[in-house]
C-alpha atoms as a PDB file:
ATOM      1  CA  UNK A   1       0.000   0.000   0.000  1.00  0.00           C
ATOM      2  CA  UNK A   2       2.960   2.237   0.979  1.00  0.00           C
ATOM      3  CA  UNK A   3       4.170   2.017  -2.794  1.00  0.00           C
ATOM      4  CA  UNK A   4       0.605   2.913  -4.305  1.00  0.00           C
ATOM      5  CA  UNK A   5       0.555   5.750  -2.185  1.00  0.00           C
ATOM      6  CA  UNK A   6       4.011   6.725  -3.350  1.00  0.00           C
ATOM      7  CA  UNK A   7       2.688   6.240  -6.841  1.00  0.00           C
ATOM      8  CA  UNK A   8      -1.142   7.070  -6.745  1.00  0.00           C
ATOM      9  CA  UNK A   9      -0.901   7.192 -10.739  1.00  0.00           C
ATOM     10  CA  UNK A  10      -0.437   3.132 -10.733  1.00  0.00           C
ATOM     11  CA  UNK A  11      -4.387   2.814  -8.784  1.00  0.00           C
ATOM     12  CA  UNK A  12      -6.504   3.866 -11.712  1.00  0.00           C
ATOM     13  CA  UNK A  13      -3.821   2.346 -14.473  1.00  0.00           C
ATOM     14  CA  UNK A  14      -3.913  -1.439 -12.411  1.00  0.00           C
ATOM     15  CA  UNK A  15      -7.828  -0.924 -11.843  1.00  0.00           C
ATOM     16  CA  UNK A  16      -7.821  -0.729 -16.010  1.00  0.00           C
ATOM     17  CA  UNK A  17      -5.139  -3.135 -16.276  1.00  0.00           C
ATOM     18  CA  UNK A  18      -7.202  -5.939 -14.377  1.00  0.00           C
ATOM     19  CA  UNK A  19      -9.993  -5.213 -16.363  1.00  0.00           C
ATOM     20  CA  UNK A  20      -7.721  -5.948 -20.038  1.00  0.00           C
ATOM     21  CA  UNK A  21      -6.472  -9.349 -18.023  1.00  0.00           C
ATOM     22  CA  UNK A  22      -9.673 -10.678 -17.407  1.00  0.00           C
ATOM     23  CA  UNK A  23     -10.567 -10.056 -21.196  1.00  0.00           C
ATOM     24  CA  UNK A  24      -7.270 -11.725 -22.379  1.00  0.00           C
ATOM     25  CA  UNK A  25      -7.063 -13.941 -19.208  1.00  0.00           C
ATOM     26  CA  UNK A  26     -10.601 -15.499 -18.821  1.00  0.00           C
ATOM     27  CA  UNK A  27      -9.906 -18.596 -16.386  1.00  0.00           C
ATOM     28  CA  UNK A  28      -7.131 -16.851 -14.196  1.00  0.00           C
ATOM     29  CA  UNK A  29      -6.829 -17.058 -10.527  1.00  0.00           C
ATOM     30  CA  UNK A  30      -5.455 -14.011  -9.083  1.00  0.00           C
ATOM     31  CA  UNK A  31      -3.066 -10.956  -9.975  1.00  0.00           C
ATOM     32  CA  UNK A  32      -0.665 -10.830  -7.388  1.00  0.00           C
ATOM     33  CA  UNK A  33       0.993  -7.417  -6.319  1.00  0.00           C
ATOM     34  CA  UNK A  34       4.605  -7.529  -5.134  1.00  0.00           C
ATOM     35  CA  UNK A  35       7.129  -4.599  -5.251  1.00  0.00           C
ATOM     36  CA  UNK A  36      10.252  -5.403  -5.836  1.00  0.00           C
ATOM     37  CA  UNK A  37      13.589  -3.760  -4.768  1.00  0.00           C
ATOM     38  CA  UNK A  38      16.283  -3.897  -7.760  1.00  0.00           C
ATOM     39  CA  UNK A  39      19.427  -5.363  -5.330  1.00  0.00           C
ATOM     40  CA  UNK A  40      21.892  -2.978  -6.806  1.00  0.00           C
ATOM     41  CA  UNK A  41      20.183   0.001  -6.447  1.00  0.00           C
ATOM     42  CA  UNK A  42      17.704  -0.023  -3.317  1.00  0.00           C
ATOM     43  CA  UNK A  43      15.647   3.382  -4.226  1.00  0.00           C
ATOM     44  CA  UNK A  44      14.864   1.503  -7.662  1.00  0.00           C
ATOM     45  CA  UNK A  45      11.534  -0.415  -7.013  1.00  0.00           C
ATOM     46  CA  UNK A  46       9.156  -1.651  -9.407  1.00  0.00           C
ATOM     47  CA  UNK A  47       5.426  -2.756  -8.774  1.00  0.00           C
ATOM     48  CA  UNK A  48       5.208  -6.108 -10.202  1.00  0.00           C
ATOM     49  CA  UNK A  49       1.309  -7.618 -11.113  1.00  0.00           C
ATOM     50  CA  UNK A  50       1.682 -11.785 -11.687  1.00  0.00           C
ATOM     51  CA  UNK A  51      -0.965 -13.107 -13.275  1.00  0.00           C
ATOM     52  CA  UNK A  52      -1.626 -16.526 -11.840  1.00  0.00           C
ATOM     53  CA  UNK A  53      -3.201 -18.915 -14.428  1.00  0.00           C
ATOM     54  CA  UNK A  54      -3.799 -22.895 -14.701  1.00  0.00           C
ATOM     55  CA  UNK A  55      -3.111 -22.473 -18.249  1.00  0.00           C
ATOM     56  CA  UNK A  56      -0.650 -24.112 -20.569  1.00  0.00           C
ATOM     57  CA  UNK A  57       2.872 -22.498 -20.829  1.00  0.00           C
ATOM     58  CA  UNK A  58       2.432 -21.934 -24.341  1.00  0.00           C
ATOM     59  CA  UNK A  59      -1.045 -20.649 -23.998  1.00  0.00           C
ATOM     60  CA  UNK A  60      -0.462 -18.533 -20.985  1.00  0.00           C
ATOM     61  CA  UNK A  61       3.014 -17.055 -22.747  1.00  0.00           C
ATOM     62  CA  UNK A  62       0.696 -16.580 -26.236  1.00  0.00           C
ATOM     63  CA  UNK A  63      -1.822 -14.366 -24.261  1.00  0.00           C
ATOM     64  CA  UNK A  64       0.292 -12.508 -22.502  1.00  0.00           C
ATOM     65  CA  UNK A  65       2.141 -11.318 -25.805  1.00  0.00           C
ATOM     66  CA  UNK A  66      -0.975 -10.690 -27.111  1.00  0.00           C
ATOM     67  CA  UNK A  67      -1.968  -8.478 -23.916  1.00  0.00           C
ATOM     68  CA  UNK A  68       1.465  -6.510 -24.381  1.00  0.00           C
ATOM     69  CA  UNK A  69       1.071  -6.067 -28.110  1.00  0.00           C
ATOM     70  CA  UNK A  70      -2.454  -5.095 -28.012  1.00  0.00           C
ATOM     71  CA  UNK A  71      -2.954  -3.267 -24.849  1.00  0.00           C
ATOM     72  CA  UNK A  72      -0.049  -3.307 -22.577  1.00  0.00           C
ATOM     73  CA  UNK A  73       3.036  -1.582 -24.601  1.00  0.00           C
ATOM     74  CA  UNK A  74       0.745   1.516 -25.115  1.00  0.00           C
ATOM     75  CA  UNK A  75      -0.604   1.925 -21.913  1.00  0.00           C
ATOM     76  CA  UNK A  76       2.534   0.500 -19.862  1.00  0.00           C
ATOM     77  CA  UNK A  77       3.932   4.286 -20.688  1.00  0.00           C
ATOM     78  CA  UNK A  78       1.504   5.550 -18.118  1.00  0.00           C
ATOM     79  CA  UNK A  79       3.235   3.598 -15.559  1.00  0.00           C
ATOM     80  CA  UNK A  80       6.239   5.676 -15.601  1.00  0.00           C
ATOM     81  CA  UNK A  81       8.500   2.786 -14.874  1.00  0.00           C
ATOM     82  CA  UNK A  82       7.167   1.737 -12.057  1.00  0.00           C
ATOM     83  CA  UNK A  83       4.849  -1.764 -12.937  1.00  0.00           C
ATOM     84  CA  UNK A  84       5.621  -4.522 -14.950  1.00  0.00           C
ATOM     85  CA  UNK A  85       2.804  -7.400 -15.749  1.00  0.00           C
ATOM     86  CA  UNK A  86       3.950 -11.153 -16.052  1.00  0.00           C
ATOM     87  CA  UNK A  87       2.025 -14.380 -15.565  1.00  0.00           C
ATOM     88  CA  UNK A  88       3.087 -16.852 -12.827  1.00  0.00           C
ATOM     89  CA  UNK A  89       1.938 -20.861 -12.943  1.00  0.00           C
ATOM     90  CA  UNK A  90       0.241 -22.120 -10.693  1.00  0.00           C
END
């Protein structure tokens, strides 16, 4: 929470972003947030969103790009640096 309200511009860009996963993701689990501290530089952290899916590598992987190509890559620019979306297996 204390990175969100570091970076209130992330709320209404992951509240979006969830939205575009459940289109692209249909039979997913959970998006789990974690920030994450880059180890050689501790003031450098990132908001990370995991999609957690049941699905196939290669499906989950094939979604995904599609997400980034058609959604993602534009809008990720609003996130100033600070969020990155990946899926995790469950």
């Amino acid at each position: 929470m204390s990175f969100l309200k570091a970076y209130p511009f992330l709320v209404p860009l992951l509240e979006e972003a969830y939205g575009k996963i459940a289109e692209y993701f249909e039979t997913f689990s959970s998006v789990v947030l974690e920030v994450i501290t880059e180890p050689e530089a501790e003031n450098d952290r990132e908001l990370f969103a995991f999609i957690r899916t049941g699905l196939p590598v290669d499906e989950a992987l094939a979604r995904l790009e599609r997400f980034d190509e058609e959604w993602w890559l534009e809008a990720s620019d609003r996130a100033q640096g600070k969020l990155c979306i990946h899926v995790e297996f469950e």
